[in-house]
Protein backbone atom coordinates (compact mmCIF):
# COMPACT_ATOMS: atom_id res chain seq x y z
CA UNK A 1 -26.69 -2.27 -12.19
CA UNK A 2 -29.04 -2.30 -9.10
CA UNK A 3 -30.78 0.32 -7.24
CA UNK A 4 -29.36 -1.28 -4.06
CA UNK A 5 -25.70 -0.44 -5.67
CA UNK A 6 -26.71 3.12 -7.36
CA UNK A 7 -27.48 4.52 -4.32
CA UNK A 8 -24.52 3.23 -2.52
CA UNK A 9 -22.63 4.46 -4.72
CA UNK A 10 -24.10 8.42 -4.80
CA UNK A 11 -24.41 8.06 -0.47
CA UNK A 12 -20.38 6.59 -0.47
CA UNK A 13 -19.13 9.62 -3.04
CA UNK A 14 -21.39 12.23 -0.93
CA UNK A 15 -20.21 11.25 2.50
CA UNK A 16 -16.95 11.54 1.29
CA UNK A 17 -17.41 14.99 -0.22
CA UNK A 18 -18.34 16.06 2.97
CA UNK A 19 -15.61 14.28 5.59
CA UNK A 20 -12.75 15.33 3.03
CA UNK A 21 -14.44 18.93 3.07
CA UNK A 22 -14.90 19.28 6.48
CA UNK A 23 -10.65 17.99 7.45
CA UNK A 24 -9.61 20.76 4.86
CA UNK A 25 -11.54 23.60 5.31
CA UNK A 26 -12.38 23.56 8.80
CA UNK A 27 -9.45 23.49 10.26
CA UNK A 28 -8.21 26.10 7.38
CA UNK A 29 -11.15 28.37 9.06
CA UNK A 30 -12.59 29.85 5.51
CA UNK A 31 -13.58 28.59 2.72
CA UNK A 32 -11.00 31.09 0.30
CA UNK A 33 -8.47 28.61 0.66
CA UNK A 34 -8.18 27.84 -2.86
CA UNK A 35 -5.66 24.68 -3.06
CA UNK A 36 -8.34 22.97 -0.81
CA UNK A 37 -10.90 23.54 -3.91
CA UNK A 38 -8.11 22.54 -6.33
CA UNK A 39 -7.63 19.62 -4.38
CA UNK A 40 -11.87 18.78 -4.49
CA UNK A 41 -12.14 19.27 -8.07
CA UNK A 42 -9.30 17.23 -9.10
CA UNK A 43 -10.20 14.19 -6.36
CA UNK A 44 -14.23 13.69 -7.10
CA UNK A 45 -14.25 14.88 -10.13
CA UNK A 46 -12.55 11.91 -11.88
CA UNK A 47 -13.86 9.95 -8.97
CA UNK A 48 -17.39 10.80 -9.90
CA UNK A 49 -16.89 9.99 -13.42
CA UNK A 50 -15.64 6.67 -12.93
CA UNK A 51 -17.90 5.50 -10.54
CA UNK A 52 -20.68 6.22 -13.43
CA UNK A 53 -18.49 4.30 -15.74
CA UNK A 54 -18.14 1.28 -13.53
CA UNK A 55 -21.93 1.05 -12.94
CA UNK A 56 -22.85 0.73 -16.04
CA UNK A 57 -20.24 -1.33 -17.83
CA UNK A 58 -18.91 -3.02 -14.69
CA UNK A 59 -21.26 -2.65 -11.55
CA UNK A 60 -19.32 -5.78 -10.32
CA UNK A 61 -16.00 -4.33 -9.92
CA UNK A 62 -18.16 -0.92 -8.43
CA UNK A 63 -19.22 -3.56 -5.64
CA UNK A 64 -15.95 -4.33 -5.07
CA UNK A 65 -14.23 -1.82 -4.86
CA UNK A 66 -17.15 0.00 -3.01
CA UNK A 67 -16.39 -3.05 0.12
CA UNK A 68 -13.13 -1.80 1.67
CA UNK A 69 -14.24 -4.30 5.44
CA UNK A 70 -10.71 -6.13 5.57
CA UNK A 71 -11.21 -9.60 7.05
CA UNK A 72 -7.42 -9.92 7.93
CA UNK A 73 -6.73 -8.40 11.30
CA UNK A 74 -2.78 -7.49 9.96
CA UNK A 75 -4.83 -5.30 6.52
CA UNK A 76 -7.41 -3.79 9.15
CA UNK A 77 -4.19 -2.31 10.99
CA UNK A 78 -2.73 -0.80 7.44
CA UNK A 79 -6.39 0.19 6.83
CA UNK A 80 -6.64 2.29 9.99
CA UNK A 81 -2.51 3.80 9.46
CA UNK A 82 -3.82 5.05 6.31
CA UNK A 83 -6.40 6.63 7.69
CA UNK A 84 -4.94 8.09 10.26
CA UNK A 85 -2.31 9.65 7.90
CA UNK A 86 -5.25 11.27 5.85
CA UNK A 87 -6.82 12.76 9.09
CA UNK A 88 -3.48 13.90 10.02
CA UNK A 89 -2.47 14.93 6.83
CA UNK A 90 -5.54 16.89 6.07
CA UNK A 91 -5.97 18.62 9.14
CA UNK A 92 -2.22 19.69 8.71
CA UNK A 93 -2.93 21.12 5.60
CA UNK A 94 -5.83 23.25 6.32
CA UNK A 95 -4.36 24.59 9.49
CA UNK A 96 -1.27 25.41 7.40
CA UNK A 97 -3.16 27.84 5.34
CA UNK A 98 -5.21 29.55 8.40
CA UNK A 99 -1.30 30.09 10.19
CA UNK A 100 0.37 31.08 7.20
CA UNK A 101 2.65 28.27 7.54
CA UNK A 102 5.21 27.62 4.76
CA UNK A 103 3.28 27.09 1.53
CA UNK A 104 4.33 25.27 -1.46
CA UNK A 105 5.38 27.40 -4.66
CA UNK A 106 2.82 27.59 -7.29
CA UNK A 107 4.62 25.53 -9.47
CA UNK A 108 4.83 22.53 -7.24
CA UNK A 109 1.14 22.64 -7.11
CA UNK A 110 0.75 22.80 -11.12
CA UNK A 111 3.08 20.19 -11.24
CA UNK A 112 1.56 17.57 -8.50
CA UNK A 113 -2.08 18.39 -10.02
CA UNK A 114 -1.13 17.18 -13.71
CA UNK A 115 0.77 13.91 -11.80
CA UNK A 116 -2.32 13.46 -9.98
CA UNK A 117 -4.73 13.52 -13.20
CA UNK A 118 -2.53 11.45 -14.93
CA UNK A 119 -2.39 9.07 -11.84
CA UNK A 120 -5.81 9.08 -12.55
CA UNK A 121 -5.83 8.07 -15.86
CA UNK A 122 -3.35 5.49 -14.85
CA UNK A 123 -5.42 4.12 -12.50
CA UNK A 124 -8.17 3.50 -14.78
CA UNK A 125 -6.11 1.47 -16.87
CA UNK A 126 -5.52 -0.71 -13.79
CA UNK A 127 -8.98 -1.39 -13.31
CA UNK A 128 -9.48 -2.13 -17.31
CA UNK A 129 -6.29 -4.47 -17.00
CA UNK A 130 -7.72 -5.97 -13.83
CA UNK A 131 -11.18 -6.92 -13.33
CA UNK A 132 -10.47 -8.54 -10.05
CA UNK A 133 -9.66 -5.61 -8.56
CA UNK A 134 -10.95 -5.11 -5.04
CA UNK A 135 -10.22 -2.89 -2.21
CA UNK A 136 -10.07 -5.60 0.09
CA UNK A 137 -6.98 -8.54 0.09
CA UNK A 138 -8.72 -11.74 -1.44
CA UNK A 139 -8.36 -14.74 -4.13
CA UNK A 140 -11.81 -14.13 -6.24
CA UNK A 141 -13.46 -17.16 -7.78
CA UNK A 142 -12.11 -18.48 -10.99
CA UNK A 143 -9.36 -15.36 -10.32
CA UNK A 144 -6.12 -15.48 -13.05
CA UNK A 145 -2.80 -13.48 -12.60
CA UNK A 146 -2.79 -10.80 -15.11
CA UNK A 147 1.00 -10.13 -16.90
CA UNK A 148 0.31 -7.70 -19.61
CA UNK A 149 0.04 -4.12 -19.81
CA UNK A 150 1.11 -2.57 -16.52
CA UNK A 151 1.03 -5.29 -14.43
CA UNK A 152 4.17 -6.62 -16.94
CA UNK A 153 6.12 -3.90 -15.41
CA UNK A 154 5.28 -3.89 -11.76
CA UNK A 155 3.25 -6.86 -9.61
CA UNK A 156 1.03 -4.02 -8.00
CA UNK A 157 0.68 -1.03 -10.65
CA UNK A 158 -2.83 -0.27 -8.16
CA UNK A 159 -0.40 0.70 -5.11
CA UNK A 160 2.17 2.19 -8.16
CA UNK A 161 -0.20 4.76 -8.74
CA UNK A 162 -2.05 5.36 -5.19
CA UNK A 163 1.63 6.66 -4.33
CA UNK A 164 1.87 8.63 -7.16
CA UNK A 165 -1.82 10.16 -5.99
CA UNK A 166 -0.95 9.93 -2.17
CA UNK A 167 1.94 11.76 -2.81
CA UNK A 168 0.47 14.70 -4.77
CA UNK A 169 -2.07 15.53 -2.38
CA UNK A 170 -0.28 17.38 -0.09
CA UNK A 171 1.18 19.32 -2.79
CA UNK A 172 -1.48 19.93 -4.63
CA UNK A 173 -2.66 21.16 -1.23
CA UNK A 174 0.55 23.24 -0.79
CA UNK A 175 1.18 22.22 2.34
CA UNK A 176 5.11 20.75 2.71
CA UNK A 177 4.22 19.53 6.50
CA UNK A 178 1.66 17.70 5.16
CA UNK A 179 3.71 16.14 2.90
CA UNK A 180 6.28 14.83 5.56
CA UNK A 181 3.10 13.03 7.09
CA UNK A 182 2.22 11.51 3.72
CA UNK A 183 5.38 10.17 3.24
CA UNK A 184 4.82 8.15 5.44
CA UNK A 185 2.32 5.82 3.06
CA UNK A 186 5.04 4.37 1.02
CA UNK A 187 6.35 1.96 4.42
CA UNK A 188 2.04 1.71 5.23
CA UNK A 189 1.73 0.16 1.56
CA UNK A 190 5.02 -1.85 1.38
CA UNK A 191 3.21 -3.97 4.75
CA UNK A 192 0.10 -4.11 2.96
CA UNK A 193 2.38 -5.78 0.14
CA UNK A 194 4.34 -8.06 1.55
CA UNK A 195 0.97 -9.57 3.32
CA UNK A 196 -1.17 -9.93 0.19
CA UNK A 197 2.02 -11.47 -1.81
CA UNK A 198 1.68 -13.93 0.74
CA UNK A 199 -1.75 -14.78 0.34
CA UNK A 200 -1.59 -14.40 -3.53
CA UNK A 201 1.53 -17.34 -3.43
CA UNK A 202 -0.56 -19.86 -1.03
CA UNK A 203 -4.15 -19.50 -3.24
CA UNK A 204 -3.11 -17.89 -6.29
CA UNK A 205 -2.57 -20.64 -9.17
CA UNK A 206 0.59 -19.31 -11.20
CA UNK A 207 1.45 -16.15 -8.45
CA UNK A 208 4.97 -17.63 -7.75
CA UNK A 209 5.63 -18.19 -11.71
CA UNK A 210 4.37 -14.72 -12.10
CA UNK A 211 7.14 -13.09 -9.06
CA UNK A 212 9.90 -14.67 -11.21
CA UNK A 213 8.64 -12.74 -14.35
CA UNK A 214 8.11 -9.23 -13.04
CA UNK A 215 10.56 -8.62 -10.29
CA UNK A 216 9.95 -5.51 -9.21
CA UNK A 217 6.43 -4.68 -6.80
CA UNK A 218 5.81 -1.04 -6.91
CA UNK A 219 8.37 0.89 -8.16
CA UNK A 220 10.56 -0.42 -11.53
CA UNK A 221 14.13 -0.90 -11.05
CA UNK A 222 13.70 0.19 -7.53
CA UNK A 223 12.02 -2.06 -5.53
């Protein structure tokens, strides 16, 4: 661990706080609305956590995932569709609960807030499976496909459980027209597939071996 990359780290997490703060609350216009604080607890609280983890035992993966600058113009475009559906998204959400627009029942909330910690816990074991892991589509040096544990079932268990998280936001935020515009992230991350499956085949040493193994990419017996 570096000072450099501690305080990255802490500035990264704060400014993010704050930007996913400010697109739910004010556009909801108070701050009583009380799935928005759900939503921030259950987001940065595991986030926080393992971002302390990483640095210590693994402040190389921290780097990498901390570097999401896409060198590929085709993942900059799926970069800034993502983004736009968590502006959107957001927004929608918090201006849902200042209009009284339909809300999601309690229980849907309960529900996509124990998928989304256990998304999270999912999502750590991706990173434990997968040192390689970046946030950015590249070959690493010395790089090996990984075929145990998750990645045995699916070729991208990462994007497996980002939709599972994606998904429960708007939920957990209880906002159902926000969850037509996140619904939109399954086609966003099938793109961002197909691209880095390409790259993987041409400088990945065993990819294509790999494809023939585990057939399916995100979701099993699905697709």
């Amino acid at each position: 661990m570096t000072v450099k990359l501690f305080f990255q780290a802490i500035i990264k997490f704060f400014l993010g706080v704050v930007l996913v703060g400010l697109l739910v609350f004010l556009p909801a216009g108070s701050f009583s609305y009380v799935n928005g604080w759900i939503f921030m607890g259950v987001l940065f609280v595991p986030m926080f956590l393992a971002g302390i983890v990483m640095m210590f035992k693994n402040p190389y993966l921290l780097e990498k995932r901390l570097d999401a600058k896409e060198k590929e113009a085709e993942q900059s475009l799926v970069v800034k569709l993502s983004g736009l559906m968590f502006l959107a998204g957001f927004v929608v959400a918090g201006l849902g609960y200042r209009f009284d627009w339909y809300m999601l029942p309690k229980a849907a909330v309960i529900v996509a807030t124990v998928l989304f910690v256990v998304a999270y816990a999912l999502y750590a074991e991706v990173m434990k499976e997968n040192t390689y892991l970046s946030r950015t589509i590249e070959v690493q040096e010395n790089q090996k496909v990984i075929d145990t544990g998750l990645y045995g079932i699916v070729r991208h268990p990462m994007y497996s459980v980002t939709l599972l998280l994606f998904i429960s936001m708007p939920v957990i935020l209880g906002s159902a027209y926000s969850l037509i515009i996140f619904l939109a992230y399954p086609f966003i991350i099938a793109k961002r597939i197909k691209n880095e499956e390409e790259l993987l085949e041409r400088e990945l040493e065993g990819y294509k071996e790999y494809k023939q193994k585990v057939k399916y990419r995100l979701i099993p017996f699905i697709w």
